[in-house]
Protein backbone atom coordinates (compact mmCIF):
# COMPACT_ATOMS: atom_id res chain seq x y z
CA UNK A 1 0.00 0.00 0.00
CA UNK A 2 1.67 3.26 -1.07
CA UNK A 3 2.49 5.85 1.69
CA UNK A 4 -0.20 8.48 -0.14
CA UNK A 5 -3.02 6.11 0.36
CA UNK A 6 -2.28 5.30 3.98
CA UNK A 7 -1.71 9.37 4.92
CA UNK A 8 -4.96 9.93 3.06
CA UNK A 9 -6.81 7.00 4.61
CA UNK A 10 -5.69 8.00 8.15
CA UNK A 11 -6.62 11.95 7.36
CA UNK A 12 -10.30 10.76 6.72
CA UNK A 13 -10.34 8.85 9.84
CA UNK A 14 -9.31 11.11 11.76
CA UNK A 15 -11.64 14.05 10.01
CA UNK A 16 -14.51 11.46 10.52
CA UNK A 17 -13.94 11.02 13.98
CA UNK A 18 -13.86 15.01 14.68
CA UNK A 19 -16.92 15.80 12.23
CA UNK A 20 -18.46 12.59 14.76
CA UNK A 21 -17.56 14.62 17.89
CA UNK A 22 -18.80 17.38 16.91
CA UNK A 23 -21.81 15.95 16.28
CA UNK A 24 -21.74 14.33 19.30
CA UNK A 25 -20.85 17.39 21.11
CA UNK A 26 -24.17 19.71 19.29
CA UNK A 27 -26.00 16.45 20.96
CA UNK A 28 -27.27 16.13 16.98
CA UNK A 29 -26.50 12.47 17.37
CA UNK A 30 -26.37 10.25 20.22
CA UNK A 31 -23.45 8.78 21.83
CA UNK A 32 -24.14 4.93 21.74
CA UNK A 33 -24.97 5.44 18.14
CA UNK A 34 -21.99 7.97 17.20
CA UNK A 35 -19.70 4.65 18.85
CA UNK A 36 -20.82 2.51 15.85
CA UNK A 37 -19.18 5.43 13.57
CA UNK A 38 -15.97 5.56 16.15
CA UNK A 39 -15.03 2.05 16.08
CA UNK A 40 -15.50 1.54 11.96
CA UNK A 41 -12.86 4.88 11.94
CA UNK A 42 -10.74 2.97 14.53
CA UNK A 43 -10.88 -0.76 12.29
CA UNK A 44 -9.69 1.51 8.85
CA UNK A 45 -7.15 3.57 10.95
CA UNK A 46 -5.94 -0.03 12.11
CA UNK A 47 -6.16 -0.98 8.32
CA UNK A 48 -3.97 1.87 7.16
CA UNK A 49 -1.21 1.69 9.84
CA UNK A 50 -0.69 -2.07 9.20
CA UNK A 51 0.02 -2.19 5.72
CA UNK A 52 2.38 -5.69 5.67
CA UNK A 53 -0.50 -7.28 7.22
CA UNK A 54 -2.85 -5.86 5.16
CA UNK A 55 -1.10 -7.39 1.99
CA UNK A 56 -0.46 -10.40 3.00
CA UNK A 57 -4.03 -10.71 3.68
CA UNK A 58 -5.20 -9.64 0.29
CA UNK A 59 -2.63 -12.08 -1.07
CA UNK A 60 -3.96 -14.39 0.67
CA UNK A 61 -7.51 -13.66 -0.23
CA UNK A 62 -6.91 -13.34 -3.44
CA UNK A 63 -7.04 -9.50 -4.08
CA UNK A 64 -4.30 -8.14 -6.87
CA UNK A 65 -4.06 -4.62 -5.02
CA UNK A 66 -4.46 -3.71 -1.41
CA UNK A 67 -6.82 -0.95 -2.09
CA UNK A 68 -8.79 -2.97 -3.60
CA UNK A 69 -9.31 -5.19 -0.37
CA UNK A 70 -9.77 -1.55 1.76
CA UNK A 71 -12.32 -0.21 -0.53
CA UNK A 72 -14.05 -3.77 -0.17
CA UNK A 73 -13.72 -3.38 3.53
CA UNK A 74 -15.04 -0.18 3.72
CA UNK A 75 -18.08 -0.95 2.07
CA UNK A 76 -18.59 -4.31 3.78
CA UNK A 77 -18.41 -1.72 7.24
CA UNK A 78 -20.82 0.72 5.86
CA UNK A 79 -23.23 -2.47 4.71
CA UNK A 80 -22.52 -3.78 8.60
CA UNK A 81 -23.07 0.29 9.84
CA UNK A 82 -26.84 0.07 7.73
CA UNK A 83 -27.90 -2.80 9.21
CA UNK A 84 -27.33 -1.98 12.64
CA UNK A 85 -29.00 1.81 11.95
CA UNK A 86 -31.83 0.03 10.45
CA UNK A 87 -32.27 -2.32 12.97
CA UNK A 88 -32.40 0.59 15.90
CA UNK A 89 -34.75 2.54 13.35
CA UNK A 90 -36.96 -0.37 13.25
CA UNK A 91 -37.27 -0.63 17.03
CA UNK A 92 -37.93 2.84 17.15
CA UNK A 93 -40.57 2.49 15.22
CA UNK A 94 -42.34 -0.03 16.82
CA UNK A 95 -41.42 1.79 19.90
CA UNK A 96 -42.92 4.86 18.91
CA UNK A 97 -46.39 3.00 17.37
CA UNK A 98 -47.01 1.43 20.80
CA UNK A 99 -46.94 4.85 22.44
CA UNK A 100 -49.07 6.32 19.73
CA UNK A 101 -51.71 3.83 20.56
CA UNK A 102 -51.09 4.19 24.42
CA UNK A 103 -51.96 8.10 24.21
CA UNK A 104 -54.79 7.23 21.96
CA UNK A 105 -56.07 5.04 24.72
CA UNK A 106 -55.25 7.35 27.25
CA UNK A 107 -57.10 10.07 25.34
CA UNK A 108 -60.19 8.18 24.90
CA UNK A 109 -60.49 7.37 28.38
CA UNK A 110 -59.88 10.98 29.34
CA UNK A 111 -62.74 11.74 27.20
CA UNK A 112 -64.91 9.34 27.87
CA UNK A 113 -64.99 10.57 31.81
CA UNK A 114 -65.41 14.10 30.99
């Protein structure tokens, strides 16, 4: 993996990671969420500052270019980073339905005893 690669890879990281706690710090996301973000930067900063490992594991996968096997990486994380958001938007959801049809409950009862 050439040195321009790895400087840029670890730049974006590390911009990620601020833009994330700033974020974090505006309270515009939440911490146990913004964690998901931290650890993915973490995993490609790990990536870029191991770059002998990192080729002998895409020559051992099968990859003809490191970069190739980064990029792959990184979009495997972001599928992994999707699923989990979906999965907590889901909840959320249902979360959010239930108390929706709570206060309509609540509201018809108030009503009804007026």
């Amino acid at each position: 993996m050439s040195t321009k690669l790895t400087i840029t890879l670890i730049l974006l990281n590390i911009i990620t990671m601020l833009f994330i706690y700033h974020n974090v710090k505006k309270k515009k996301i939440i911490l146990k969420y913004a964690l998901i973000w931290f650890v993915a930067s973490v995993i490609l900063i790990f990536c870029a500052l191991t770059p002998i490992l990192m080729e002998s594991l895409a020559n051992f996968i099968g990859f003809e270019t490191t970069s190739n096997m980064i990029f792959l990486f990184v979009v495997g994380i972001n599928i992994i980073i999707t699923f989990i958001l979906t999965t907590i938007i889901s909840n959320q959801k249902n979360k959010i339905t239930t108390l929706i049809q709570e206060l309509g409950i609540v509201k018809e009862q108030l009503n009804n005893d007026k």
